[in-house]
PDB file of N, CA and C in Angstrom:
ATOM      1  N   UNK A   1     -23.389 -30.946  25.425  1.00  0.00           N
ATOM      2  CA  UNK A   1     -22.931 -29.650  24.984  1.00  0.00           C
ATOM      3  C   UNK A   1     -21.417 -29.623  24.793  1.00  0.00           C
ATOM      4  N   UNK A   2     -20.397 -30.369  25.764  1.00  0.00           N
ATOM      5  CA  UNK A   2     -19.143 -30.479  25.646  1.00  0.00           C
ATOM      6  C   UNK A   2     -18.574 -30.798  23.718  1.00  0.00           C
ATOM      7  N   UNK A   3     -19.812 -31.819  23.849  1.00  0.00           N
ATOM      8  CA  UNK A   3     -19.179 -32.523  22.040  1.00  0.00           C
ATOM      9  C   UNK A   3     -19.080 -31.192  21.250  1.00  0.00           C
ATOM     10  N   UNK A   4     -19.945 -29.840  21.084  1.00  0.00           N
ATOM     11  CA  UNK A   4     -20.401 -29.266  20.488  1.00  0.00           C
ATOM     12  C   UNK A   4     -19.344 -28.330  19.778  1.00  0.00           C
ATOM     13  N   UNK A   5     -18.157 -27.995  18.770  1.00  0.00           N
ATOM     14  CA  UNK A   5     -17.208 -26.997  18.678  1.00  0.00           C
ATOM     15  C   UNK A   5     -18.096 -26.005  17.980  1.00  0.00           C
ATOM     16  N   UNK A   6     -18.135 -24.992  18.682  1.00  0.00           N
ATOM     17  CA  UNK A   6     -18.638 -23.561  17.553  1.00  0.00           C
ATOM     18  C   UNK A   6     -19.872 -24.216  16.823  1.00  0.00           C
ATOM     19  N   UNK A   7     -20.756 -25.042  17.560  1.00  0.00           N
ATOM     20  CA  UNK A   7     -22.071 -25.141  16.974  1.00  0.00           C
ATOM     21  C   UNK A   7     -22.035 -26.760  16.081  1.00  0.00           C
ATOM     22  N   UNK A   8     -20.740 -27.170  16.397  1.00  0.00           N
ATOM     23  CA  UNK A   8     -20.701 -28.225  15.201  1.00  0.00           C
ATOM     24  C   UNK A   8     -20.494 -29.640  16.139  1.00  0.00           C
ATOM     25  N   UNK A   9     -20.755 -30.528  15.781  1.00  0.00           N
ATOM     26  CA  UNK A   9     -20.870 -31.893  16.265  1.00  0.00           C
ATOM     27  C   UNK A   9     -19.471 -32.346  15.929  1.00  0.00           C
ATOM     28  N   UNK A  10     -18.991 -33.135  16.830  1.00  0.00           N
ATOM     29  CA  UNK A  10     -17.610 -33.285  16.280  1.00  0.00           C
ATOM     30  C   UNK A  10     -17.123 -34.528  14.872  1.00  0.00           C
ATOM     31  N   UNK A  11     -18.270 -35.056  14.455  1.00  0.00           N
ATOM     32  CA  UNK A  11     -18.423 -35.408  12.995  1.00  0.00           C
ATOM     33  C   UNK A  11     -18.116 -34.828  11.356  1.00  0.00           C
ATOM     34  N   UNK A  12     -18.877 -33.526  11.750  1.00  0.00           N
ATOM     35  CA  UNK A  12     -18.985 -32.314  11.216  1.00  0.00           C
ATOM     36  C   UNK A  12     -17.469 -31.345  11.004  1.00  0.00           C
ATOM     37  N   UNK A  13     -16.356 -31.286  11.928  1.00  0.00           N
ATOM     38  CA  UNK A  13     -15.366 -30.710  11.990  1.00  0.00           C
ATOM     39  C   UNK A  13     -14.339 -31.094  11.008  1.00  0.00           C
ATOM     40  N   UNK A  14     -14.004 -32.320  10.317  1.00  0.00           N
ATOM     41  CA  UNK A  14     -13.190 -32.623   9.374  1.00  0.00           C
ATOM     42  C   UNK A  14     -14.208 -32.838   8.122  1.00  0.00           C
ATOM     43  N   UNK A  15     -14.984 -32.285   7.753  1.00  0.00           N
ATOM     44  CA  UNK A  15     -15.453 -32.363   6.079  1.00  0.00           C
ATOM     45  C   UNK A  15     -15.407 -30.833   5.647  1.00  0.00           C
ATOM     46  N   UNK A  16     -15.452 -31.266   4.549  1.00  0.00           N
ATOM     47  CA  UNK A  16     -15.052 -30.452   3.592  1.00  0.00           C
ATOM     48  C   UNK A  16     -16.833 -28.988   2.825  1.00  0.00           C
ATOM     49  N   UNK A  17     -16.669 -28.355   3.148  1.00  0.00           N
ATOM     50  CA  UNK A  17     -17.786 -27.747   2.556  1.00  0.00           C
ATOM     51  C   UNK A  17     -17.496 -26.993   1.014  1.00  0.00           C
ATOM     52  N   UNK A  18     -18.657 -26.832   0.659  1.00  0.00           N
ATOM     53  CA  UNK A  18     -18.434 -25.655  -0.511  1.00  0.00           C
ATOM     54  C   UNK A  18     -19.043 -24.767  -0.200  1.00  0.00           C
ATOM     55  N   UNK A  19     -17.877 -23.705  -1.186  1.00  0.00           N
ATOM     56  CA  UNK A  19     -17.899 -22.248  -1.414  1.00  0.00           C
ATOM     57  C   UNK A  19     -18.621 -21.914  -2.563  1.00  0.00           C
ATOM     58  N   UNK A  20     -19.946 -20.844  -2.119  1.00  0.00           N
ATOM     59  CA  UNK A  20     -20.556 -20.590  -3.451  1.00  0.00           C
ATOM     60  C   UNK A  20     -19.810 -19.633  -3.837  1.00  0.00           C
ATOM     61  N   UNK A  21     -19.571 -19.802  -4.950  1.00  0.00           N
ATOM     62  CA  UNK A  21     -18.914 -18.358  -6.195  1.00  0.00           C
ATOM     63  C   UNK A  21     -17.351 -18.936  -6.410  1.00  0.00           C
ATOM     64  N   UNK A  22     -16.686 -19.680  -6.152  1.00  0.00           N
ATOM     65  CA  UNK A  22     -15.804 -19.637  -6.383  1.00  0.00           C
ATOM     66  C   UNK A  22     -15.213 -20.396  -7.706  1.00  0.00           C
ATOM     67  N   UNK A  23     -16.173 -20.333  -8.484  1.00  0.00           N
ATOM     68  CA  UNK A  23     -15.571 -20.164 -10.031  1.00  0.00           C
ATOM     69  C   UNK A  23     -14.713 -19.342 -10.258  1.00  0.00           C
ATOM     70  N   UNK A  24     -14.721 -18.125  -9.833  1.00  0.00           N
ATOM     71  CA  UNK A  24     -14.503 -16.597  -9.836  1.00  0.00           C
ATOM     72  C   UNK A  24     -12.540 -16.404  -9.198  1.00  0.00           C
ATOM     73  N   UNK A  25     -12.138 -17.440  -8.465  1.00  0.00           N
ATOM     74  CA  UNK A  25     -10.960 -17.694  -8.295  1.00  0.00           C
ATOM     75  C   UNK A  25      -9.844 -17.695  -9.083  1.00  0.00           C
ATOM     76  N   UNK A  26      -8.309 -16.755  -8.517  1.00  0.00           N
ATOM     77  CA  UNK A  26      -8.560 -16.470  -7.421  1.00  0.00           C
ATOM     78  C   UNK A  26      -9.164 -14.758  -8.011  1.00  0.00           C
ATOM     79  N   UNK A  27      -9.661 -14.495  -6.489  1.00  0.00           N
ATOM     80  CA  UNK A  27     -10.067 -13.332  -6.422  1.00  0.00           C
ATOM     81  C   UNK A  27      -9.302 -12.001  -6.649  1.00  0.00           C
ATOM     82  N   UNK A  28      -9.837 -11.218  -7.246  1.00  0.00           N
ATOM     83  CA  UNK A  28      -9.191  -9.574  -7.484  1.00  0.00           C
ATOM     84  C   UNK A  28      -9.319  -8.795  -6.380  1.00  0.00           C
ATOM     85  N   UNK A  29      -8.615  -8.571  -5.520  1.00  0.00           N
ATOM     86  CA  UNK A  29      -8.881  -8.671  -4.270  1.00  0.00           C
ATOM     87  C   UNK A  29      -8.879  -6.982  -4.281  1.00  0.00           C
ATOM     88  N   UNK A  30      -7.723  -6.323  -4.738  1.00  0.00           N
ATOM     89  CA  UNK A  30      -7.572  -4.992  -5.370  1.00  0.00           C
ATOM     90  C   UNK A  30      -7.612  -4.555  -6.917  1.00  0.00           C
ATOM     91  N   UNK A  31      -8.467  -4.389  -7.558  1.00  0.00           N
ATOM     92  CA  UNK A  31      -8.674  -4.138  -9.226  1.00  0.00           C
ATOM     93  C   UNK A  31      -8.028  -3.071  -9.839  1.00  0.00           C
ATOM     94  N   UNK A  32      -7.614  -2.127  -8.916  1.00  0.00           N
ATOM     95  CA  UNK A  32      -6.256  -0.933  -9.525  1.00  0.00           C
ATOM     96  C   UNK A  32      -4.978  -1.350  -9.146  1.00  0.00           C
ATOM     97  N   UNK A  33      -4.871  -2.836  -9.239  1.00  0.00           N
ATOM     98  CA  UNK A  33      -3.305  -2.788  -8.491  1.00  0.00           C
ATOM     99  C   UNK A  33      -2.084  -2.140  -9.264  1.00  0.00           C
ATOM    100  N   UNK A  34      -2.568  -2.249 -10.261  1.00  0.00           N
ATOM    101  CA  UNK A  34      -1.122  -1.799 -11.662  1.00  0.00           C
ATOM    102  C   UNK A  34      -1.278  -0.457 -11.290  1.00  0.00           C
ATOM    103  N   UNK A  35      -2.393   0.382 -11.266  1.00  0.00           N
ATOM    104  CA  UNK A  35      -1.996   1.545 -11.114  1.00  0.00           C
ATOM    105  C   UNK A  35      -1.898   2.570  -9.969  1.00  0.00           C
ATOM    106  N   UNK A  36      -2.109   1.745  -9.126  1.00  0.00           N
ATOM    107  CA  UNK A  36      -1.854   1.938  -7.415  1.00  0.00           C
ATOM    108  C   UNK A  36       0.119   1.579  -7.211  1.00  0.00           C
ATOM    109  N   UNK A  37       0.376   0.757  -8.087  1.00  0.00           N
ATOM    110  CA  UNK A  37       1.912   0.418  -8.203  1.00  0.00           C
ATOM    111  C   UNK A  37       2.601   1.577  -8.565  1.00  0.00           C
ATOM    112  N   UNK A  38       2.022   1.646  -9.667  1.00  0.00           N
ATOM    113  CA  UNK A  38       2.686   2.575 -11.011  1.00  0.00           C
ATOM    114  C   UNK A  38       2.283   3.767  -9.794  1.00  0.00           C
ATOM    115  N   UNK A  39       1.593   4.830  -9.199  1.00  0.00           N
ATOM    116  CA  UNK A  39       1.731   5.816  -8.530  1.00  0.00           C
ATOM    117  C   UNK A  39       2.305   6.341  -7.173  1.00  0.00           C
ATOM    118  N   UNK A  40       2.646   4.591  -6.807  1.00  0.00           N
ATOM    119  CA  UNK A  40       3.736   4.403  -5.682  1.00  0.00           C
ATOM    120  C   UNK A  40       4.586   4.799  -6.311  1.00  0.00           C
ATOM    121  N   UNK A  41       5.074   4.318  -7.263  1.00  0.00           N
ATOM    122  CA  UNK A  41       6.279   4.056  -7.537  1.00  0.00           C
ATOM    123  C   UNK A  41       7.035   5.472  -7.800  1.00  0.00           C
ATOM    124  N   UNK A  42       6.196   6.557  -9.129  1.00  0.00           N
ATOM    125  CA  UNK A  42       6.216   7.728  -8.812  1.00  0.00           C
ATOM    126  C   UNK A  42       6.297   8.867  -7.800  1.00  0.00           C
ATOM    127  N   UNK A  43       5.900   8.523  -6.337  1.00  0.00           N
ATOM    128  CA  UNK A  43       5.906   8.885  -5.338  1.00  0.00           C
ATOM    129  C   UNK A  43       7.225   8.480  -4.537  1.00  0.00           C
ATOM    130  N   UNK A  44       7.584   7.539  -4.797  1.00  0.00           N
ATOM    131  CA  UNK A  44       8.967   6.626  -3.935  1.00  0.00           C
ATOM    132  C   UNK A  44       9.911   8.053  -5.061  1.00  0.00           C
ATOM    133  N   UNK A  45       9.636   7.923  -6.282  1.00  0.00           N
ATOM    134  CA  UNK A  45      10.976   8.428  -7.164  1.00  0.00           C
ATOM    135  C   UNK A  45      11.076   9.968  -6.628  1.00  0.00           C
ATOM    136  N   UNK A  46       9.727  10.652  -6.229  1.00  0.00           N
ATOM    137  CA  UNK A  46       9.821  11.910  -6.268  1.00  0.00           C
ATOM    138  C   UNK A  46      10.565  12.416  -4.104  1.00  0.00           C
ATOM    139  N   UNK A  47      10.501  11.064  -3.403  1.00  0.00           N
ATOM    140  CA  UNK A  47      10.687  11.333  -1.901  1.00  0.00           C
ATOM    141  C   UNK A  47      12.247  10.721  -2.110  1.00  0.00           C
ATOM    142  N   UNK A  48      12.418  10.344  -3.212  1.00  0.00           N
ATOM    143  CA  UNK A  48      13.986   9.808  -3.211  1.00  0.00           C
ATOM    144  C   UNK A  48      15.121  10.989  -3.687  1.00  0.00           C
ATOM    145  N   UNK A  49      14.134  12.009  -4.573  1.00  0.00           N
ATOM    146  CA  UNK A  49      14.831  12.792  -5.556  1.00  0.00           C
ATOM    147  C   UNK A  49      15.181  13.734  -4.153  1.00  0.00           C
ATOM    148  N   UNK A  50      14.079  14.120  -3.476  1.00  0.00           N
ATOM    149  CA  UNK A  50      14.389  15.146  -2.457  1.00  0.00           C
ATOM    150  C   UNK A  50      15.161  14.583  -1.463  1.00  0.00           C
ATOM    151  N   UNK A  51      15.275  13.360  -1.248  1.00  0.00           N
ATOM    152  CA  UNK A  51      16.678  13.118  -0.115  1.00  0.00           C
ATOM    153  C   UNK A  51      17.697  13.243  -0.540  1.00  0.00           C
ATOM    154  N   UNK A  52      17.934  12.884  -1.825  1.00  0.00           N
ATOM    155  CA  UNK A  52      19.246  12.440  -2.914  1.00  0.00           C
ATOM    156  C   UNK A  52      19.693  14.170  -2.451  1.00  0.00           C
ATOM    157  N   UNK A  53      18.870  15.151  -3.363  1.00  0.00           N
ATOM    158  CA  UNK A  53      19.075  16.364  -3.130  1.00  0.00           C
ATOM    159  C   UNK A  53      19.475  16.642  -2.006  1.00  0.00           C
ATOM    160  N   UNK A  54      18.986  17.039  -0.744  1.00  0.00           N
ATOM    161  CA  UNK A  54      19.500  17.618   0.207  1.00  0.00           C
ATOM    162  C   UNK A  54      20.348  16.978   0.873  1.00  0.00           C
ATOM    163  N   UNK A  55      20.730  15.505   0.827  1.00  0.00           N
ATOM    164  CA  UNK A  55      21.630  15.127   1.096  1.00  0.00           C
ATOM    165  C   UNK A  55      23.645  15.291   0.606  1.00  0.00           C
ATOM    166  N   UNK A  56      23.146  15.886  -0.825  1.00  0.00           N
ATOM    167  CA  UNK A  56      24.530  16.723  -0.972  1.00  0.00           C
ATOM    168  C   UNK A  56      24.313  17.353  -0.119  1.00  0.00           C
ATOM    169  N   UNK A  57      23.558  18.634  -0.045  1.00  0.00           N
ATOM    170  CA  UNK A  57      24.021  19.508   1.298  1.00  0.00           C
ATOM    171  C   UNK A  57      24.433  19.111   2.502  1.00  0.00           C
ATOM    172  N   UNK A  58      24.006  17.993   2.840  1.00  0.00           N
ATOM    173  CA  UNK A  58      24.278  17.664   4.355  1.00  0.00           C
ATOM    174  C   UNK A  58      25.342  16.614   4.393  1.00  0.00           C
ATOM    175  N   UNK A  59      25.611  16.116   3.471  1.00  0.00           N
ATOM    176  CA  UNK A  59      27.077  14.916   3.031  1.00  0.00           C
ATOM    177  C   UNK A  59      26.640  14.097   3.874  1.00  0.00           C
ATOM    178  N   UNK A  60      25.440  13.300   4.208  1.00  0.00           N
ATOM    179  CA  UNK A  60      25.260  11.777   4.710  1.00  0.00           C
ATOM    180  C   UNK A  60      23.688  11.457   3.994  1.00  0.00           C
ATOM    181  N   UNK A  61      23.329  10.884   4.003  1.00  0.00           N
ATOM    182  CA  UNK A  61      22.301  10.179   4.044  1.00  0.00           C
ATOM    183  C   UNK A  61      20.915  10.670   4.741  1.00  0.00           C
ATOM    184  N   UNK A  62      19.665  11.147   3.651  1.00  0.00           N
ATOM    185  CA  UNK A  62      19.095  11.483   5.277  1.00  0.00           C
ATOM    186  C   UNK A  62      17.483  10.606   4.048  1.00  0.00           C
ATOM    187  N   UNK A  63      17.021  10.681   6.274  1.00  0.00           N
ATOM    188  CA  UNK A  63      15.368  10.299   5.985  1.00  0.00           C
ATOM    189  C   UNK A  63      14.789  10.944   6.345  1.00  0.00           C
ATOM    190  N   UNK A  64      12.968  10.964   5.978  1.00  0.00           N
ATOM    191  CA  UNK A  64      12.578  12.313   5.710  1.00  0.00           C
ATOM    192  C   UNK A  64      12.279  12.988   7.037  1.00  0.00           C
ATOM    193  N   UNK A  65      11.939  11.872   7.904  1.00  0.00           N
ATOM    194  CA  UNK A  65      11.899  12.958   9.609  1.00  0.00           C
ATOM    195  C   UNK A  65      13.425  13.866   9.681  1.00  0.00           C
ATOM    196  N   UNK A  66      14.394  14.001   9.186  1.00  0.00           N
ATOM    197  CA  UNK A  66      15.241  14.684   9.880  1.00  0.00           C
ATOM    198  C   UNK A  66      15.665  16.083   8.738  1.00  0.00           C
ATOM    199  N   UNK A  67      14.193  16.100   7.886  1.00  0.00           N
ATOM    200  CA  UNK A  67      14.578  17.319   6.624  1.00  0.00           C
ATOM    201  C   UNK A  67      14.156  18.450   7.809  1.00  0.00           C
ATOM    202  N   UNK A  68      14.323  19.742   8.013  1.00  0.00           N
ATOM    203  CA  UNK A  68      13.228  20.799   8.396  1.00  0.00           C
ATOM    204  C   UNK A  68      12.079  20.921   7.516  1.00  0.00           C
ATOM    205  N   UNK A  69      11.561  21.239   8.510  1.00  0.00           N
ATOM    206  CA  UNK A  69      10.080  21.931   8.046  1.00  0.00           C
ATOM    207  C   UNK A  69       9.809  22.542   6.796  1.00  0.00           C
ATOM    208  N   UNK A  70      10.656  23.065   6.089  1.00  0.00           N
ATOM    209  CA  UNK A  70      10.295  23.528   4.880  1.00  0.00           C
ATOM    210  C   UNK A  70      10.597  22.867   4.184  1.00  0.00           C
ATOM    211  N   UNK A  71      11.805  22.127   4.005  1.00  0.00           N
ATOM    212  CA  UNK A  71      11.880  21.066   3.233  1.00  0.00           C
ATOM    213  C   UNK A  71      10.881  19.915   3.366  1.00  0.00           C
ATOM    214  N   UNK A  72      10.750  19.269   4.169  1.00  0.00           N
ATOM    215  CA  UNK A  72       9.562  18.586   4.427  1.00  0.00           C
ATOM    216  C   UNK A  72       7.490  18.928   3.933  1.00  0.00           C
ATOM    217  N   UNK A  73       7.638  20.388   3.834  1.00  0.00           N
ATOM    218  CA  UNK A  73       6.810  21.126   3.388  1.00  0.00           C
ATOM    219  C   UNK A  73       6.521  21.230   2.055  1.00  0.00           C
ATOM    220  N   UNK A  74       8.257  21.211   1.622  1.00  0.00           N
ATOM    221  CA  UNK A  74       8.179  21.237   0.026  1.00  0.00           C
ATOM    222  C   UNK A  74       7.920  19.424  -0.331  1.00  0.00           C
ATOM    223  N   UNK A  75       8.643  18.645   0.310  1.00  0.00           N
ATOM    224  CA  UNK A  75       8.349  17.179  -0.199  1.00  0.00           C
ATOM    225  C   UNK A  75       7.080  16.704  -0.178  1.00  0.00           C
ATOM    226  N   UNK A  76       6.164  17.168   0.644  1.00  0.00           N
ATOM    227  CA  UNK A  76       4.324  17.005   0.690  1.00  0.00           C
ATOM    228  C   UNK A  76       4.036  17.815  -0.480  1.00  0.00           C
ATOM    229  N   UNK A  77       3.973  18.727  -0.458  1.00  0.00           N
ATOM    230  CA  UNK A  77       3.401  19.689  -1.604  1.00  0.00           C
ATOM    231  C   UNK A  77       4.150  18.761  -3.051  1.00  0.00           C
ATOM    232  N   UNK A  78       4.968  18.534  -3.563  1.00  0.00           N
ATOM    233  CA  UNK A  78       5.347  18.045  -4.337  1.00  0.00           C
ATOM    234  C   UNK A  78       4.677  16.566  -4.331  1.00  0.00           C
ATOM    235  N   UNK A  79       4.872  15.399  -3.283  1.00  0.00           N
ATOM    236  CA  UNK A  79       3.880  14.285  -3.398  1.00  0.00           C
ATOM    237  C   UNK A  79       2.879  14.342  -3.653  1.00  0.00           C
ATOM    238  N   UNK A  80       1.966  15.833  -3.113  1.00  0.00           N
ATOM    239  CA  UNK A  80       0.884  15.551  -3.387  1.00  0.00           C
ATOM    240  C   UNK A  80       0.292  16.082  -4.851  1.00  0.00           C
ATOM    241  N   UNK A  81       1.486  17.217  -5.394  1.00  0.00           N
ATOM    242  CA  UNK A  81       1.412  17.381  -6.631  1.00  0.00           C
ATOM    243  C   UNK A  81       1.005  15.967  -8.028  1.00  0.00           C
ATOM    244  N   UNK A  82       2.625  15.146  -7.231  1.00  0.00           N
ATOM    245  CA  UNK A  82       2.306  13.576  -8.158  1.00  0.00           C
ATOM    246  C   UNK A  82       0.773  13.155  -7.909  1.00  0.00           C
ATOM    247  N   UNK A  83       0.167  12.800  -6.801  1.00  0.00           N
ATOM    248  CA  UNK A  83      -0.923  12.142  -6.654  1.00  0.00           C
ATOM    249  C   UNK A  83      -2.015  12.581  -7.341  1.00  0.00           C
ATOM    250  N   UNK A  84      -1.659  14.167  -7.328  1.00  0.00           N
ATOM    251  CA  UNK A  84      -3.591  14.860  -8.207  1.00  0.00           C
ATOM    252  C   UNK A  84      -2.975  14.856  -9.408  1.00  0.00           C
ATOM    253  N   UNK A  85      -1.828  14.913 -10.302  1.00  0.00           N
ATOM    254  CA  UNK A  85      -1.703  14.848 -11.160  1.00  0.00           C
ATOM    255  C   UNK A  85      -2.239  13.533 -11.812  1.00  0.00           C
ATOM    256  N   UNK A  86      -1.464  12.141 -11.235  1.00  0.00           N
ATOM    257  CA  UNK A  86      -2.066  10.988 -11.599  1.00  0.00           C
ATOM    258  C   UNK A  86      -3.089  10.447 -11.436  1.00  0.00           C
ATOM    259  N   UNK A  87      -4.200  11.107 -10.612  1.00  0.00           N
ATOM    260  CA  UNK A  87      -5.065  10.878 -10.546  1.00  0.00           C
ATOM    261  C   UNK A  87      -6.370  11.761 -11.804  1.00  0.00           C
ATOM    262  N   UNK A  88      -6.009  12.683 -11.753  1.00  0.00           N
ATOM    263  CA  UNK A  88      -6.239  13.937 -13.004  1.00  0.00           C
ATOM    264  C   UNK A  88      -6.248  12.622 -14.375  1.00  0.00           C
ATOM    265  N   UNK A  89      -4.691  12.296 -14.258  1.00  0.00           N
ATOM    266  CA  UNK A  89      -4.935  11.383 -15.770  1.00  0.00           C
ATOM    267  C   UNK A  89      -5.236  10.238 -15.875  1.00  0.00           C
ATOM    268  N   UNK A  90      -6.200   9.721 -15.125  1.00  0.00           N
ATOM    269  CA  UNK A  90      -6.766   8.361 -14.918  1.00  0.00           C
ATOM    270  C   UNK A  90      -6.107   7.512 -13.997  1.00  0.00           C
TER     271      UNK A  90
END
C-alpha cells in the first residue's frame, strides 16, 4: 500500500496521459470578455469622474470610502445607472 500515490503505482506517476477535447484549446474560459472589459471600463470612468469632482471641493485626493453618504449614494445610483444601461444595449 506504501508504493500506492493517490491510487497510482509508482510507474504510473511520470507518464503522460490524454485529455479528451482538447482540440478545443486554449479554452474560452470567459466568452463576454470584451464586453465585461468594455463595461468595467465605463464604470472605472464614471467612479473616477465622481472623485475627480468632489475632490476639487475637498483639494486632495479622495477614495470612495471617505465620500459621505450621499455622495456615495449618488456614485451607486449612477454605477448602477451605467450597468442597466449597458446591459439594456447588449
Amino acid at each position: 500500500m506504501r508504493e500506492q500515490i493517490g491510487g497510482m503505482v509508482p510507474q504510473e506517476v511520470g507518464m503522460r496521459i490524454a485529455l479528451p477535447g482538447t482540440d478545443d484549446l486554449p479554452l474560452q474560459v470567459v466568452p463576454e470578455w470584451e464586453a465585461l472589459v468594455a463595461q468595467s471600463s465605463e464604470l472605472t470612468q464614471v467612479i473616477d469622474r465622481h472623485l475627480d469632482y468632489e475632490s476639487i471641493y475637498q483639494r486632495w485626493s479622495l477614495s470612495p470610502s471617505e465620500l459621505c453618504r450621499k455622495k456615495k449614494a449618488n456614485l451607486i445610483s449612477d454605477a448602477y445607472t451605467v450597468l442597466q444601461l449597458r446591459s439594456a444595449t447588449g
